[in-house]
Protein backbone atom coordinates (compact mmCIF):
# COMPACT_ATOMS: atom_id res chain seq x y z
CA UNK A 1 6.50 30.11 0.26
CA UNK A 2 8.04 26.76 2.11
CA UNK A 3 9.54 24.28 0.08
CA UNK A 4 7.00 21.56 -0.31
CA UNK A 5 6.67 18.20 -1.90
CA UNK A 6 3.76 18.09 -4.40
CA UNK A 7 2.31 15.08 -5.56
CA UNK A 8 -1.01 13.52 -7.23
CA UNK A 9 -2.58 10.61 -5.52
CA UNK A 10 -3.86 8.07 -6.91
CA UNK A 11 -5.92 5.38 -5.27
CA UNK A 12 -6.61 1.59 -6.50
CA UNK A 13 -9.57 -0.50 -5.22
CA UNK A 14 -9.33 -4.27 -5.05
CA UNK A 15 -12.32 -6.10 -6.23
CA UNK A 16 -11.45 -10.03 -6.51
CA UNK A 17 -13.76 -12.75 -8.57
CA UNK A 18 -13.90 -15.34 -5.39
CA UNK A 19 -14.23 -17.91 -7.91
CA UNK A 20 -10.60 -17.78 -9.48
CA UNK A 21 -9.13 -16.41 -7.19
CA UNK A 22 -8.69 -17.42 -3.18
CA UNK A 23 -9.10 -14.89 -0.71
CA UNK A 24 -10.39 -11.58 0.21
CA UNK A 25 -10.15 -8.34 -1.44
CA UNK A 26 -8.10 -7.22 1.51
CA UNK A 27 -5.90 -10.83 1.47
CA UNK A 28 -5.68 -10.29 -2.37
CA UNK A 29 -4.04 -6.28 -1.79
CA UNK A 30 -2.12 -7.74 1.37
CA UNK A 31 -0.41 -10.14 -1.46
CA UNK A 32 0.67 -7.19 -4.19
CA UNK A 33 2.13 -5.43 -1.56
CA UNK A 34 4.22 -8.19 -0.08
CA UNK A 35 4.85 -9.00 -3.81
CA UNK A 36 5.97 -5.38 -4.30
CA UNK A 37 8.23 -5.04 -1.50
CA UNK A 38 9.38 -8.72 -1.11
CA UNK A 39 10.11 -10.26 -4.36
CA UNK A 40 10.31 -7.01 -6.60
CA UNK A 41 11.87 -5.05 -4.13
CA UNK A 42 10.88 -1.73 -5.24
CA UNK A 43 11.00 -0.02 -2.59
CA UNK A 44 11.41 -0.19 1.94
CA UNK A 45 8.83 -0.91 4.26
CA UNK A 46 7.73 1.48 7.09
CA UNK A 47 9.14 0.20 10.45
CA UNK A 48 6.93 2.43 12.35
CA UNK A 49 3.47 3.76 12.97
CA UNK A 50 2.41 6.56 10.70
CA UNK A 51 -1.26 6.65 12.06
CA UNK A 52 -4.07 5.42 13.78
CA UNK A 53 -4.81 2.35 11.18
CA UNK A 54 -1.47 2.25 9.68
CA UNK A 55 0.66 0.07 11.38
CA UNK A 56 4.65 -0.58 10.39
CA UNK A 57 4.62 -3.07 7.54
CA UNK A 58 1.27 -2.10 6.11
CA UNK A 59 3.14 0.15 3.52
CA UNK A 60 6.10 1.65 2.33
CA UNK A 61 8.12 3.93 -0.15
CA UNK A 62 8.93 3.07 -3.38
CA UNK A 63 12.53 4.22 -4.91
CA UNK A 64 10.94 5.86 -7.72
CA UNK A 65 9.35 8.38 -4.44
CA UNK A 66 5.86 6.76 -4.64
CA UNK A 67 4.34 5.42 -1.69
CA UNK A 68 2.43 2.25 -1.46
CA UNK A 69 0.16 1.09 1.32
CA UNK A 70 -2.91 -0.25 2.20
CA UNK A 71 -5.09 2.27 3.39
CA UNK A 72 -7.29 0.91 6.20
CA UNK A 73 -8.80 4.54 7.33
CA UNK A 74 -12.09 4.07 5.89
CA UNK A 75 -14.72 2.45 3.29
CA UNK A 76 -15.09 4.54 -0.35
């Protein structure tokens, strides 16, 4: 057998009450993930393309070995 990574995934949805809070679901994710990678600093952004719909910035790896990104692939 090759030596493989295993993992779980996990995904979040972001549902936002427009009400108290300004913005779009997609504005509102956009936000943790700067906040994530900006002010906490968990972790490096991806300076490249990954895939189709994942452009450099839109994600990154966390130093714990998570990954974090928005996925933009498709609608659940």
């Amino acid at each position: 057998m090759k030596k493989r990574v295993f993992g779980i995934e996990t995904e979040f949805g972001c549902m936002t009450d427009t009400e108290r809070i300004r913005g779009t679901s997609e504005g509102v994710a956009a936000r943790v993930r700067d906040y994530v990678f900006d002010v906490l600093e968990l972790g490096l952004r991806d300076i490249h393309y990954r895939d189709w719909g994942e452009p450099p910035g839109n994600g990154g790896f966390l130093f714990n070995g998570g990954r974090l990104y928005i996925d933009m692939g498709h609608l659940e």
